[in-house]
N, C-alpha and C. Protein backbone atom coordinates (compact mmCIF):
# COMPACT_ATOMS: atom_id res chain seq x y z
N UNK A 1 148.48 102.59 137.78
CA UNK A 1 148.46 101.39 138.57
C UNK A 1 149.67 100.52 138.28
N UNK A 2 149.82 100.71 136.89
CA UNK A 2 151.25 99.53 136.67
C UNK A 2 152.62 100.19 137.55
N UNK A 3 152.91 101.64 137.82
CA UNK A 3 153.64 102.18 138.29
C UNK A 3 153.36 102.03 140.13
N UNK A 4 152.46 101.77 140.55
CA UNK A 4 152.32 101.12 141.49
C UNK A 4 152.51 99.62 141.77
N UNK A 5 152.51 99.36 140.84
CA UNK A 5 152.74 97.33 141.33
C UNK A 5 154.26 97.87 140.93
N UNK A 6 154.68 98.18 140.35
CA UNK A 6 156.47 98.12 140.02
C UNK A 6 156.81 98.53 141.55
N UNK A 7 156.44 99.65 141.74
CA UNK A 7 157.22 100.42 143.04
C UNK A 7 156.77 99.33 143.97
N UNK A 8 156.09 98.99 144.32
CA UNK A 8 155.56 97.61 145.42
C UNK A 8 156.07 96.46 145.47
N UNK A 9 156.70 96.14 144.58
CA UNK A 9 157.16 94.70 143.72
C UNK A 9 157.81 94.01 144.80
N UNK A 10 158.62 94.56 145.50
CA UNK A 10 159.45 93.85 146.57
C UNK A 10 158.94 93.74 148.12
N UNK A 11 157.23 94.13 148.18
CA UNK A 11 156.48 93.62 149.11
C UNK A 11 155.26 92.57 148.81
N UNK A 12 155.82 92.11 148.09
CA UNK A 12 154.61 91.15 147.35
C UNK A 12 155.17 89.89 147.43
N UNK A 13 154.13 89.11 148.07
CA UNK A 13 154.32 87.36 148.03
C UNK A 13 154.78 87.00 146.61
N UNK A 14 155.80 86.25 146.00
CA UNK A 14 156.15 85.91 144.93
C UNK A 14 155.87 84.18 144.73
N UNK A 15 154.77 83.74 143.84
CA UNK A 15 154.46 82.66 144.51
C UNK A 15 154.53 81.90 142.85
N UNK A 16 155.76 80.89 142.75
CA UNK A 16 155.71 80.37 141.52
C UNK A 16 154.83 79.58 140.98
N UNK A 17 154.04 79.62 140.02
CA UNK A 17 153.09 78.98 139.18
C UNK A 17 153.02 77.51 139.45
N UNK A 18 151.94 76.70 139.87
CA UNK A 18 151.89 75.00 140.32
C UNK A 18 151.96 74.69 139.25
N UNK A 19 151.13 74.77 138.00
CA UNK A 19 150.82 74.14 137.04
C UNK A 19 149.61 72.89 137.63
N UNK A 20 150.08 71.77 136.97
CA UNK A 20 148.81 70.67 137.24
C UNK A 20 148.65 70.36 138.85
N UNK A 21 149.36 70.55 139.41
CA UNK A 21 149.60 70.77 140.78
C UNK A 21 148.28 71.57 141.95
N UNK A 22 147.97 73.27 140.68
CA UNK A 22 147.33 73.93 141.25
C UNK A 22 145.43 73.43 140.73
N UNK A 23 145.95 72.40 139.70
CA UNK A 23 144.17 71.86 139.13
C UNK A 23 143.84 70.66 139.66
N UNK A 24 145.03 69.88 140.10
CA UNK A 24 145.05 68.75 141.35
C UNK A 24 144.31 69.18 142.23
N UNK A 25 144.73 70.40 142.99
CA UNK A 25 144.21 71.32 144.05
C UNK A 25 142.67 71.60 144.51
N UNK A 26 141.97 72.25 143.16
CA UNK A 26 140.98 72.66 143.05
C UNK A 26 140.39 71.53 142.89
N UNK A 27 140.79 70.98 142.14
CA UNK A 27 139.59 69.82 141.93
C UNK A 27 139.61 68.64 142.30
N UNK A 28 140.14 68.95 144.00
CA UNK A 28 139.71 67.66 145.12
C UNK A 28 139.14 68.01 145.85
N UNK A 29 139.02 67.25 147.01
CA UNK A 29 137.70 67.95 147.77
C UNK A 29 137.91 68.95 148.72
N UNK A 30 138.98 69.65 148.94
CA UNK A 30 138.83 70.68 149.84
C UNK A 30 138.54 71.78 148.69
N UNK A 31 139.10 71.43 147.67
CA UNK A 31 138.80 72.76 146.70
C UNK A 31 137.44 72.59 146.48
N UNK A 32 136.62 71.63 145.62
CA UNK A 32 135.26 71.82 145.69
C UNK A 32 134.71 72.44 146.48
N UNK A 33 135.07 71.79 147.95
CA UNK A 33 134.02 72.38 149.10
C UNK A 33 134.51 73.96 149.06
N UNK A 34 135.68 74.55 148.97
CA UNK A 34 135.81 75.59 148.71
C UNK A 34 135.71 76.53 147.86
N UNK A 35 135.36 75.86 146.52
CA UNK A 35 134.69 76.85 145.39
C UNK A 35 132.99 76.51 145.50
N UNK A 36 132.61 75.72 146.34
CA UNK A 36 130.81 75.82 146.88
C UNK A 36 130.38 76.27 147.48
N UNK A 37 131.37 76.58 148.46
CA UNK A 37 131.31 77.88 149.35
C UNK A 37 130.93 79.37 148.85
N UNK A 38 131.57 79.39 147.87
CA UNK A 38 131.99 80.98 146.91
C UNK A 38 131.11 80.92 145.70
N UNK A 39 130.26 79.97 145.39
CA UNK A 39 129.75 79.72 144.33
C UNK A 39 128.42 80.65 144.47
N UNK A 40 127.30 80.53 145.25
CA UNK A 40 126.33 81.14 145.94
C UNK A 40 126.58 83.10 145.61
N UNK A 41 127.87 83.16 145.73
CA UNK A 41 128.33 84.70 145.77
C UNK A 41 128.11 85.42 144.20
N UNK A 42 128.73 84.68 143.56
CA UNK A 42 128.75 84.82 141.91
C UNK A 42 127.04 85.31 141.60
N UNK A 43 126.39 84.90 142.22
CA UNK A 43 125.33 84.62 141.66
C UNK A 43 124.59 86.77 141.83
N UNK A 44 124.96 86.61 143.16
CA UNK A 44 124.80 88.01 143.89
C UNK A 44 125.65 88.99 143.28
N UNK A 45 127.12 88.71 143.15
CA UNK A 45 127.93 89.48 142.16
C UNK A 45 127.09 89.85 140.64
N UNK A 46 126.63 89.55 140.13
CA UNK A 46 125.95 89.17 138.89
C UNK A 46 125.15 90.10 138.86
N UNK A 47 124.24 89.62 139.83
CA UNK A 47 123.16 90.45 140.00
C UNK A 47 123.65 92.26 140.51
N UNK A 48 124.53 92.40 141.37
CA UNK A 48 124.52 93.42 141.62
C UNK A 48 125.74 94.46 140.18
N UNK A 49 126.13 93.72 139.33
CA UNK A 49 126.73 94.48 138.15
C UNK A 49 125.70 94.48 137.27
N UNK A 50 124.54 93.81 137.41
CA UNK A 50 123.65 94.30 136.25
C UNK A 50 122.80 95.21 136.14
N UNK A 51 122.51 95.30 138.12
CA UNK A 51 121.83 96.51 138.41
C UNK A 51 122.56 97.61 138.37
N UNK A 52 123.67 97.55 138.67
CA UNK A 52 124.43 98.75 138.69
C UNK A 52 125.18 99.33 137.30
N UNK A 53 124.97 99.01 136.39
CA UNK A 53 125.45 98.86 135.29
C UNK A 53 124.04 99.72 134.15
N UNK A 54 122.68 100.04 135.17
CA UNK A 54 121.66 100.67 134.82
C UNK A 54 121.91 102.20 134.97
N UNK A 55 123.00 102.67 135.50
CA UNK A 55 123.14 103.90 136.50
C UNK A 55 123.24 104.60 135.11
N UNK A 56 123.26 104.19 133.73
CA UNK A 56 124.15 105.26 133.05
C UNK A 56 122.92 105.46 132.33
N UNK A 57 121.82 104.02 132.01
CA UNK A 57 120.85 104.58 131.78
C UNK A 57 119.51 105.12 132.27
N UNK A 58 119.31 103.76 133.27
CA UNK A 58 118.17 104.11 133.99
C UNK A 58 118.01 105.57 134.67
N UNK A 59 119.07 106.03 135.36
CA UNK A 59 119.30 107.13 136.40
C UNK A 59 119.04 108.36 135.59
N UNK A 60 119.09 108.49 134.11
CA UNK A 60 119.17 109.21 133.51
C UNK A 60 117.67 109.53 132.61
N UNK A 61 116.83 108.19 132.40
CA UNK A 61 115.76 108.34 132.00
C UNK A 61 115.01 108.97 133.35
N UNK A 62 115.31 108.29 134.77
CA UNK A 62 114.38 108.83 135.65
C UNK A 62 114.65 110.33 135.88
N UNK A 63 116.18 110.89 135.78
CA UNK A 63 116.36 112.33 135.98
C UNK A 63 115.60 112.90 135.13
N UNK A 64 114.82 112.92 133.58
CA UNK A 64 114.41 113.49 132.76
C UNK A 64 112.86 113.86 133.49
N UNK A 65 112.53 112.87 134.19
CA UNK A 65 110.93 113.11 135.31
C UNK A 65 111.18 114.14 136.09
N UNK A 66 112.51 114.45 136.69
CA UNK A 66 112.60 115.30 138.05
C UNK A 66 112.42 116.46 137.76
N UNK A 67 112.76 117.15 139.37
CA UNK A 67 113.25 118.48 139.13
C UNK A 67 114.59 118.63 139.01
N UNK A 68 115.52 118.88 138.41
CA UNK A 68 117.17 118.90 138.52
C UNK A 68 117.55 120.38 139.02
N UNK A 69 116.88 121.26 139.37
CA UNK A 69 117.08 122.18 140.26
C UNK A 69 118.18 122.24 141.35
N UNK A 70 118.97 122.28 141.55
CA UNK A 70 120.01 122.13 143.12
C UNK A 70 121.34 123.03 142.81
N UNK A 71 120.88 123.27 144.27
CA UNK A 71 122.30 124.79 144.25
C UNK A 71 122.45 126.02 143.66
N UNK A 72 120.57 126.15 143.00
CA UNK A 72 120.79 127.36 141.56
C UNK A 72 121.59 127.00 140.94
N UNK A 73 121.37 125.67 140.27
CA UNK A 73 122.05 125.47 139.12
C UNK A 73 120.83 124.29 138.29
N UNK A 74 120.62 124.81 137.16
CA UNK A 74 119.75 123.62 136.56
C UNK A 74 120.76 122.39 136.18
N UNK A 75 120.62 121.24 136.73
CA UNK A 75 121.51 120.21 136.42
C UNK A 75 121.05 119.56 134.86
N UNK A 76 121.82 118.46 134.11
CA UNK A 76 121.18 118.03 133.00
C UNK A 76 120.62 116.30 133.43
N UNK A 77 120.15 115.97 133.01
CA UNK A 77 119.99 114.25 133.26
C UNK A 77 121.02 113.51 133.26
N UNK A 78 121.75 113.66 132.45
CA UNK A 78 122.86 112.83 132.67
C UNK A 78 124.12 113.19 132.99
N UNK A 79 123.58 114.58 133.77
CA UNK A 79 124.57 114.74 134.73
C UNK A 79 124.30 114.39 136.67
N UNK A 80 122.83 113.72 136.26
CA UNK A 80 122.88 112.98 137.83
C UNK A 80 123.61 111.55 137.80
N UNK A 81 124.24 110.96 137.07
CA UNK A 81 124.65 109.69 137.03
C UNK A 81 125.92 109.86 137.41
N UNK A 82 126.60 111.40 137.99
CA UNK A 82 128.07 111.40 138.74
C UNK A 82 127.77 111.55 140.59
N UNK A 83 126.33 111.82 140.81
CA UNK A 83 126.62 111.48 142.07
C UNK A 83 126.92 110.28 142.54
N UNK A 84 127.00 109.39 141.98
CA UNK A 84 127.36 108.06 143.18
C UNK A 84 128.62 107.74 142.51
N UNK A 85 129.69 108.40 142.29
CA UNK A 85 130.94 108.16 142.39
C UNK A 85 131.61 109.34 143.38
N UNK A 86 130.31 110.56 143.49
CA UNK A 86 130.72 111.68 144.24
C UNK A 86 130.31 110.91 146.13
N UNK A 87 129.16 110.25 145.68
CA UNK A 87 128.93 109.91 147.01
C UNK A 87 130.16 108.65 147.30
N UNK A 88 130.70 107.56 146.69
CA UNK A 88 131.39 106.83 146.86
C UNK A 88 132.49 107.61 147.56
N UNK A 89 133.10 109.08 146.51
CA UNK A 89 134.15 109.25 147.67
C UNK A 89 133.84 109.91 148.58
N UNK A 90 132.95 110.03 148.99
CA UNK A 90 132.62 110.86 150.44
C UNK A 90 132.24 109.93 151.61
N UNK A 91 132.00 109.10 150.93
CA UNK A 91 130.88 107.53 151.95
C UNK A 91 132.29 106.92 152.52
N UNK A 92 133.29 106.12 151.78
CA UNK A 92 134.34 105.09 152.12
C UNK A 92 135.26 105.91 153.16
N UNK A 93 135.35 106.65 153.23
CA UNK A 93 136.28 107.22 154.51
C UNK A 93 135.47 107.84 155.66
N UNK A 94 134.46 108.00 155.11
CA UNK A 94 133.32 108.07 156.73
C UNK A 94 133.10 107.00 157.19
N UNK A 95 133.05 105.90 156.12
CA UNK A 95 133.00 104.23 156.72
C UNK A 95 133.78 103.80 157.27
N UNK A 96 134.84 103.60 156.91
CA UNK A 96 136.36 103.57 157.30
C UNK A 96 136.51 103.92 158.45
N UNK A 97 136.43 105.58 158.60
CA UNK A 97 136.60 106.25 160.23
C UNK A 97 135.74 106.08 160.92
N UNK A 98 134.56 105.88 161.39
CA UNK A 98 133.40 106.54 161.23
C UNK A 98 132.25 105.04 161.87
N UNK A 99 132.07 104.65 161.19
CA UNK A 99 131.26 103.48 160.95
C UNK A 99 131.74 102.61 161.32
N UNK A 100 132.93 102.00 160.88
CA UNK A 100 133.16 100.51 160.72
C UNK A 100 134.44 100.40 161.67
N UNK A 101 135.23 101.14 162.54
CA UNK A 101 136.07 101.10 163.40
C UNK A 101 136.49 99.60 163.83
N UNK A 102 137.43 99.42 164.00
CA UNK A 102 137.52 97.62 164.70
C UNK A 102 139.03 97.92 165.36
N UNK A 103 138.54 97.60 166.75
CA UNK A 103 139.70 97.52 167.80
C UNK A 103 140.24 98.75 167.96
N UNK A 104 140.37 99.15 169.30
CA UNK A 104 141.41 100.21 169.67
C UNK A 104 140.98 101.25 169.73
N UNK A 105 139.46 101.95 168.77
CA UNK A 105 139.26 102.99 168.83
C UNK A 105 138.03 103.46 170.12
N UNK A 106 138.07 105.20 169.91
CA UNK A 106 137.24 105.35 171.17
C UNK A 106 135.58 105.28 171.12
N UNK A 107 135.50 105.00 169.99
CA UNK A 107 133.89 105.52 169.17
C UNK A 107 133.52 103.47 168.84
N UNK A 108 132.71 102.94 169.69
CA UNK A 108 132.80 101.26 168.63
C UNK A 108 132.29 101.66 167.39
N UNK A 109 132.30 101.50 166.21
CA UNK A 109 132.20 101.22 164.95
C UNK A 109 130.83 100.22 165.05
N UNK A 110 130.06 99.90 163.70
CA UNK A 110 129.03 98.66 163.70
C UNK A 110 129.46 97.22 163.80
N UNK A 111 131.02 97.10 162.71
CA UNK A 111 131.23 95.88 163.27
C UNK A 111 131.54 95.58 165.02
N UNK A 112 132.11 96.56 165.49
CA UNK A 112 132.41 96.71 166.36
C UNK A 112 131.20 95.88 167.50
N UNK A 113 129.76 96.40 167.71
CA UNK A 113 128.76 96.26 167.97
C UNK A 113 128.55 94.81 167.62
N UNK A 114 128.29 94.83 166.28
CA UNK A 114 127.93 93.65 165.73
C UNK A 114 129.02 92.35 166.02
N UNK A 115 130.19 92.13 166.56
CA UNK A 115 130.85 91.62 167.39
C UNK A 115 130.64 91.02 168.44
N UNK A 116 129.84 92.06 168.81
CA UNK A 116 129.53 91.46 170.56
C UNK A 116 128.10 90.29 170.02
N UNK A 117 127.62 90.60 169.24
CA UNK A 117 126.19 89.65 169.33
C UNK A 117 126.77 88.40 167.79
N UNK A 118 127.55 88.34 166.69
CA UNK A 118 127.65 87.21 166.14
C UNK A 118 129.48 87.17 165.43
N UNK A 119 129.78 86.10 165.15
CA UNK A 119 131.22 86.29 164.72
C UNK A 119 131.21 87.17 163.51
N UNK A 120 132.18 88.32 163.10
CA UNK A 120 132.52 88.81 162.53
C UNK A 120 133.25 88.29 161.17
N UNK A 121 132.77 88.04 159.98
CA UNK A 121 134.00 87.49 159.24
C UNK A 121 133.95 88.20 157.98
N UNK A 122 134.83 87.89 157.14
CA UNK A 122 135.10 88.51 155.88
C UNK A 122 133.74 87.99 154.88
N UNK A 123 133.26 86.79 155.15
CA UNK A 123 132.16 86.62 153.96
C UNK A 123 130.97 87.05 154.78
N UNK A 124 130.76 86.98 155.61
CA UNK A 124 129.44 87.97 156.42
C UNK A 124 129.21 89.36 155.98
N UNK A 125 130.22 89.84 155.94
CA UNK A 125 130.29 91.18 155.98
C UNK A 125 130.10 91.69 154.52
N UNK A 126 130.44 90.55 153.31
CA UNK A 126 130.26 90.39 151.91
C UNK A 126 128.74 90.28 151.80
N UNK A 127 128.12 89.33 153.00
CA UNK A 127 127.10 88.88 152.45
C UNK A 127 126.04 90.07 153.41
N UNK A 128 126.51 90.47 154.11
CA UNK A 128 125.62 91.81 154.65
C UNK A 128 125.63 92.89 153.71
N UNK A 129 126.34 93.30 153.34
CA UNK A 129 126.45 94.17 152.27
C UNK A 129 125.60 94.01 151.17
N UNK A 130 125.70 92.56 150.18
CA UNK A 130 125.01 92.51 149.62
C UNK A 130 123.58 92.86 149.82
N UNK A 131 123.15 92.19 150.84
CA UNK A 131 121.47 92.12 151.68
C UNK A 131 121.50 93.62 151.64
N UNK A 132 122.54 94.78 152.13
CA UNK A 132 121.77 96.23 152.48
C UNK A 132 121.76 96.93 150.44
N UNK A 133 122.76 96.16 149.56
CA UNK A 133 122.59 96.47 148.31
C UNK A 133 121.62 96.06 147.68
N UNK A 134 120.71 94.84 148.13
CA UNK A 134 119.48 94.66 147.87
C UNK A 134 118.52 95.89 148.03
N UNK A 135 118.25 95.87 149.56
CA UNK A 135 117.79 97.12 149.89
C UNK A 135 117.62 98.47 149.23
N UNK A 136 119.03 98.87 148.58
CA UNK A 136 119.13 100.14 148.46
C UNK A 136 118.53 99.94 146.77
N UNK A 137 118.29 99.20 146.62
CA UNK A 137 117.65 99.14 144.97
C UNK A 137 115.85 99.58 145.13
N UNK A 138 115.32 99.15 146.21
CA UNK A 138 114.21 99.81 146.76
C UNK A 138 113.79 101.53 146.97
N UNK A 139 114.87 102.10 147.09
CA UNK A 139 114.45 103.33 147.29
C UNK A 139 114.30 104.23 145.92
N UNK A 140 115.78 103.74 144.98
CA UNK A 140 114.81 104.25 143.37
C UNK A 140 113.89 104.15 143.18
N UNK A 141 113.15 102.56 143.58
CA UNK A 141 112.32 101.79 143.21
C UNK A 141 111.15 102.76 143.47
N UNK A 142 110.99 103.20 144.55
CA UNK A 142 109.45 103.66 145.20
C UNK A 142 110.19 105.45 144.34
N UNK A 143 111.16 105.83 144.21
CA UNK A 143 110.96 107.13 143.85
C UNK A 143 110.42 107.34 142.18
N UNK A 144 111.31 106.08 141.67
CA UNK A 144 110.23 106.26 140.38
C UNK A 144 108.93 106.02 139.74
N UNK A 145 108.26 104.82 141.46
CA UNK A 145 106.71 105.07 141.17
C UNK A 145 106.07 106.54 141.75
N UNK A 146 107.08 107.24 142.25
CA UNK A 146 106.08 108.60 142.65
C UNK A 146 106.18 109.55 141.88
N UNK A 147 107.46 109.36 140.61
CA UNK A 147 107.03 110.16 140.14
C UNK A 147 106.79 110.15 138.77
């Protein structure tokens, strides 16, 4: 990554340091209202690194219940805690292409859809996400009361 910011270096906003300038900033009132805005988020951020931060153990006590059977191959328990970096890279470029299309293409995408019925914005789409990452904490949920 550092060999990437070097090679990049000369497409990057270069923006010199305010100093008291930049704490003037924040802490008048457009900054307040703008870190109260973002404040609400932290809270959800939080929450979703603590759940996810279970994957190495939780995922691994519940694999010890299963069957780890797949593909004729007996898997181990804590070798189910690499599918969701396997599913991550398989998911973000089906999303990307696939799903989430915006403008121009021949297929609408969801935002796409979801466009026509409310404004589209960058913290919506933060805060939808979160709401379907709520969600998806439910379906462990009911698989490890069944089994």
């Amino acid at each position: 990554s550092t060999l990437a910011m070097w090679l990049g270096r000369t497409s990057y906003a270069h923006i010199p340091p305010a100093g008291a300038g930049f704490v003037r900033e924040a802490c008048g009132a457009t900054g307040r209202a703008a870190l109260a805005k973002l404040l609400p988020l932290f809270a959800f951020f939080s929450a979703f690194w603590s759940l996810y931060d279970q994957t190495g153990s939780a995922w691994v006590l519940q694999a010890e219940k299963m069957n780890r059977s797949f593909l004729g191959v007996q898997w181990l328990p804590s070798q189910v805690a690499c599918v969701n970096p396997l599913l991550i890279f398989l998911l973000v470029p089906a999303f990307n292409g696939f799903v989430l299309p915006q403008g121009g293409r021949r297929v609408p995408g969801l935002y796409d859809l979801a466009g026509s019925v409310v404004r589209v914005t960058p913290l919506r789409k933060i805060s939808a996400g979160l709401f379907l990452l709520a969600a998806s904490f439910l379906l462990p949920l009911h698989v490890e009361t069944r089994i």
